[in-house]
Protein backbone atom coordinates (compact mmCIF):
# COMPACT_ATOMS: atom_id res chain seq x y z
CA UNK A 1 117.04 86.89 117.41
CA UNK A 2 113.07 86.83 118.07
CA UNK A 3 112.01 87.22 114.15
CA UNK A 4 113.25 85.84 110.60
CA UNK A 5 109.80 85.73 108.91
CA UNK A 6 109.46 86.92 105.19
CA UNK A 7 113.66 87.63 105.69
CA UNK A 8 113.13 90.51 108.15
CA UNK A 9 115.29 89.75 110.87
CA UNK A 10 114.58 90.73 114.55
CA UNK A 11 116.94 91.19 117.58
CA UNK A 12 115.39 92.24 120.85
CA UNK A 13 117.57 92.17 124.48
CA UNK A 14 119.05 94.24 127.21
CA UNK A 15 120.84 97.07 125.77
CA UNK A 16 124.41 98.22 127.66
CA UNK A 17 122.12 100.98 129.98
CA UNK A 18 120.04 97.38 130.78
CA UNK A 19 116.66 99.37 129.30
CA UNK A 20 115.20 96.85 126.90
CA UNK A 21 116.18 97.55 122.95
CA UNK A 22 115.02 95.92 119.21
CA UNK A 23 116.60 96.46 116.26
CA UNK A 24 114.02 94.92 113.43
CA UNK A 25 113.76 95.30 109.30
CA UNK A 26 111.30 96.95 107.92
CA UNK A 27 111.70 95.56 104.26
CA UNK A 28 111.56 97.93 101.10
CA UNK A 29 108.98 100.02 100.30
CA UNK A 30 106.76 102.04 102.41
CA UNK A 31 104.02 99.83 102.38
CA UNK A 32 106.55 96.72 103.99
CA UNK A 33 107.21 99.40 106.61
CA UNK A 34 103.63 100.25 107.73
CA UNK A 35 102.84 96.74 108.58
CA UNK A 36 106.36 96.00 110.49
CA UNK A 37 105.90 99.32 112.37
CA UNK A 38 102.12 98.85 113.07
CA UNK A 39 103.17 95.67 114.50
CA UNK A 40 105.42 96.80 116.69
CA UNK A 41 103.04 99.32 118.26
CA UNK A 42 101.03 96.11 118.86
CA UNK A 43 103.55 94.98 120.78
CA UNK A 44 104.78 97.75 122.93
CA UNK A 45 106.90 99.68 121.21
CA UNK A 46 107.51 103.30 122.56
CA UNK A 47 110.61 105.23 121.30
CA UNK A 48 112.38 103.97 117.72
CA UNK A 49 114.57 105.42 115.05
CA UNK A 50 114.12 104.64 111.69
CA UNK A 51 117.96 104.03 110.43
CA UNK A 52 117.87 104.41 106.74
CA UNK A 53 119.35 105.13 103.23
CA UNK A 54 118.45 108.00 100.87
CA UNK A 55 119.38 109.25 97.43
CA UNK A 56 119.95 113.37 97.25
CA UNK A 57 118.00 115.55 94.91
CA UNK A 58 121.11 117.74 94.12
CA UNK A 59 123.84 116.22 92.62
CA UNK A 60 126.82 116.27 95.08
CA UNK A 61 125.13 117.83 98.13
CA UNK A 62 124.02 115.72 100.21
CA UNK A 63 126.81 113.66 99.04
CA UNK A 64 127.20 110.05 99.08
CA UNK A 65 128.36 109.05 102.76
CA UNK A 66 126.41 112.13 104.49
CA UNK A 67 124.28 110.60 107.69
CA UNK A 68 121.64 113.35 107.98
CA UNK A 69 118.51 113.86 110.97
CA UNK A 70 115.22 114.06 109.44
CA UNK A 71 113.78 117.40 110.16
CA UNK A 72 110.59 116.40 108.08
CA UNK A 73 109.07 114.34 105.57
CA UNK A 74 107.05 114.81 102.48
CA UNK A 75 104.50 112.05 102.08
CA UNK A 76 104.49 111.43 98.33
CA UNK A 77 103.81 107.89 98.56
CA UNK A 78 100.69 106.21 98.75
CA UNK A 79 100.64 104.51 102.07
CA UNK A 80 101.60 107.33 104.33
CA UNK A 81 98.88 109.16 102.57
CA UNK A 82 96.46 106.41 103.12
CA UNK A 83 97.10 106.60 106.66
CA UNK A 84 96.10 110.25 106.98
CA UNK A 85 99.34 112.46 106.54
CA UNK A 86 99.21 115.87 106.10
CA UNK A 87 101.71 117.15 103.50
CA UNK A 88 104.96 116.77 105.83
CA UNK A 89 105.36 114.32 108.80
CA UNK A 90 107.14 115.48 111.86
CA UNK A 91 108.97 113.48 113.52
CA UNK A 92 109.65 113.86 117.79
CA UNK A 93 111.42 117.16 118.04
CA UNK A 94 113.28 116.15 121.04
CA UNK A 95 114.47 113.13 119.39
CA UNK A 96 115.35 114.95 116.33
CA UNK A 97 117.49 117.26 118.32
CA UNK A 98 119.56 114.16 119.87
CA UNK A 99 120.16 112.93 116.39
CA UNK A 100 121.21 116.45 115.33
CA UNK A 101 123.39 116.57 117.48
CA UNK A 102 125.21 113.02 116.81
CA UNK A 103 125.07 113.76 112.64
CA UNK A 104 125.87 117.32 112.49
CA UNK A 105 123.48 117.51 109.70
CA UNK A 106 120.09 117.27 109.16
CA UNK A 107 117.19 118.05 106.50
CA UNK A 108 113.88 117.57 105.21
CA UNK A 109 113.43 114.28 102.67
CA UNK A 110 110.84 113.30 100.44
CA UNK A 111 109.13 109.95 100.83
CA UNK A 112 108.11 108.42 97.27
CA UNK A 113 106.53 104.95 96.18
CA UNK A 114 109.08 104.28 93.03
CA UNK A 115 113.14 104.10 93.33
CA UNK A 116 113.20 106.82 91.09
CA UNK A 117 110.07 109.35 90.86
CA UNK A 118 109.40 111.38 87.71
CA UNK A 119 111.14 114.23 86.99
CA UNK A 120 107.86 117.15 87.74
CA UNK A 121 107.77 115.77 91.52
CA UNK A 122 111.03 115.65 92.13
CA UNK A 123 110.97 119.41 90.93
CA UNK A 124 108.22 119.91 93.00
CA UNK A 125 109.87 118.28 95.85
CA UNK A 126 113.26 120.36 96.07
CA UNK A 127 110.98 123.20 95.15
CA UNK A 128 109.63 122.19 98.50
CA UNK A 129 112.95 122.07 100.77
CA UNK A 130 113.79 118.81 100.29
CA UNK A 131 117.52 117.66 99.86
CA UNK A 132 117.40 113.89 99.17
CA UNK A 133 114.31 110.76 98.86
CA UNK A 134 113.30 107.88 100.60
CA UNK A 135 111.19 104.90 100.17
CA UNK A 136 110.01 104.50 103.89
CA UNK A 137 109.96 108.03 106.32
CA UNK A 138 106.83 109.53 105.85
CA UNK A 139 104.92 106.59 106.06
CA UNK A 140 107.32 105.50 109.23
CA UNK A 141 106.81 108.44 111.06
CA UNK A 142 103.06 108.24 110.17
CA UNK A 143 102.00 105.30 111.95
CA UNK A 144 103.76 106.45 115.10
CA UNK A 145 101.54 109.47 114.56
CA UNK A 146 98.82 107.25 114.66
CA UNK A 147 99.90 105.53 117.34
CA UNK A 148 100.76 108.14 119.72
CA UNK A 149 104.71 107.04 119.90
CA UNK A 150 107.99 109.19 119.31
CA UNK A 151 109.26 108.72 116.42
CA UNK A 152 112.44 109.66 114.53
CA UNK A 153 114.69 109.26 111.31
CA UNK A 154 117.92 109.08 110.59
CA UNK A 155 119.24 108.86 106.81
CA UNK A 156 122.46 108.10 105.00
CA UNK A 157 122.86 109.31 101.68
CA UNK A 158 123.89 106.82 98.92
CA UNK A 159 123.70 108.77 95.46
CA UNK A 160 122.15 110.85 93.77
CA UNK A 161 117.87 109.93 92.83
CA UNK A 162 118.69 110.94 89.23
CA UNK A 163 121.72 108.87 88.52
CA UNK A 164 124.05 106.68 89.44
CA UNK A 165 126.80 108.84 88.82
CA UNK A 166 129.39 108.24 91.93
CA UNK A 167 128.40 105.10 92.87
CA UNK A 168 131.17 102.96 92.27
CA UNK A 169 133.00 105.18 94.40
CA UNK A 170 130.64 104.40 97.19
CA UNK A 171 131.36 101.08 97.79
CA UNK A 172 130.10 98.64 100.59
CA UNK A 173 132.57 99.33 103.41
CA UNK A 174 131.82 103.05 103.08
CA UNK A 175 128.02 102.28 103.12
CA UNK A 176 128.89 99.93 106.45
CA UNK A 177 130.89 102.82 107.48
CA UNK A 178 128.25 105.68 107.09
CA UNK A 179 125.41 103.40 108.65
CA UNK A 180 127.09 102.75 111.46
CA UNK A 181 127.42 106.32 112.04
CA UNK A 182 123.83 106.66 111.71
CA UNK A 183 123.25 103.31 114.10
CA UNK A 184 125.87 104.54 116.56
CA UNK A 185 123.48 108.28 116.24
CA UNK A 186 120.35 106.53 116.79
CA UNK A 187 121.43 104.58 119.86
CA UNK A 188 122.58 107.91 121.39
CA UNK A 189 119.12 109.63 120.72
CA UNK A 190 117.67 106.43 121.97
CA UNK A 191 119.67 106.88 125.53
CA UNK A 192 122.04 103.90 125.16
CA UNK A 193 125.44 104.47 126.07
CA UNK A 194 128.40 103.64 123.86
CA UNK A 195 131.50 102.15 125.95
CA UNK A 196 133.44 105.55 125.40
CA UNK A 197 131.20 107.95 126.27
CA UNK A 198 129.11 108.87 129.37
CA UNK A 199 125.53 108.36 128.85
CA UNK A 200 122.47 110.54 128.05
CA UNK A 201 119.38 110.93 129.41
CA UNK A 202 117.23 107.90 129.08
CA UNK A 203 113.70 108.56 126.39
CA UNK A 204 110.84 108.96 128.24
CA UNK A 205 109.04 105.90 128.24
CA UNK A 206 110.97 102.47 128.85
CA UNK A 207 111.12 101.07 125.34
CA UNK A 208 112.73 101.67 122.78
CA UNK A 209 113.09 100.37 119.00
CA UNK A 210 116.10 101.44 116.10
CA UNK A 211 114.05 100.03 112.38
């Protein structure tokens, strides 16, 4: 553990292919993530996955448990905007694939400032393509833009942006569950072997961060 500041805890170490690895918080909020990830450019970082939660825009699909690759994401919040992005941030396609692959599902997301947006931009939103909303992609995938680093997202759906309908039924062992699906995902895309399985080709440059 190499970080605890502000309560965002940071593990860095030799992961099991012996390439170096980080897991590190961003916080909440887009604006917590742009600093944490700028940092970490600052400090080498190379190849990360953003391992996150989402809510879906459609009632019961994406539903509640669903660990999806992000194909794309809308910047409707203010930081990623700030920073320069164009409507949708990209994340690394080859990354993206890798993820794909470990998820079996993937889609584009919206990235929005507020927990839940108003009701005309989510419209607008699934008008758009997207299938659930974020507080942190956009502007994640926007300062590894900047930066010149791969960058990719990978999402598990807790509920539904409009309601809370479900939730109780999603309780916290099937949110620990459905993350580590998505954690287990993102070390895959990131190269690192599991214990079971052979391993994949390492990224191509020699660090790598999951935030």
């Amino acid at each position: 553990m190499f970080n605890h500041a502000r309560g965002l805890w940071g593990y860095t170490g030799t992961a099991s292919d012996g390439g170096p690895l980080t897991i590190q918080a961003t916080g909440l909020g887009a604006a917590s993530a742009a600093i944490v990830t700028a940092e970490l450019c600052a400090l080498g970082l190379a190849t990360f996955v953003r391992i996150g939660t989402a809510r879906s825009l459609h009632a019961g699909s994406p539903a509640p448990g669903d660990v999806l690759a992000v194909t794309g994401a809308l910047a409707g919040d203010g930081p990623s905007r700030a920073l320069g992005a164009p409507g949708t941030v990209l994340p690394d396609a080859p990354l993206t694939a890798l993820l794909q692959q470990q998820t079996g599902a993937a889609a584009l997301v919206a990235t929005a400032d507020l927990l839940v947006p108003d009701a005309g931009r989510l419209e607008a939103w699934a008008r758009s393509g997207a299938r659930a909303c974020d507080l942190q992609t956009a502007t994640v995938l926007q300062v590894a833009r900047t930066h010149g680093r791969a960058a990719a997202a990978v999402l598990v759906v807790t509920g539904t942006v409009t309601s809370d309908a479900g939730a109780a039924a999603f309780d916290d062992a099937a949110l620990l569950a459905a993350v580590t699906v998505g954690a287990h995902a993102a070390a895959a895309a990131l190269g690192v072997p599991s214990r079971d399985t052979p391993p994949l080709p390492p990224p191509r440059d020699d660090e790598r961060v999951s935030v």
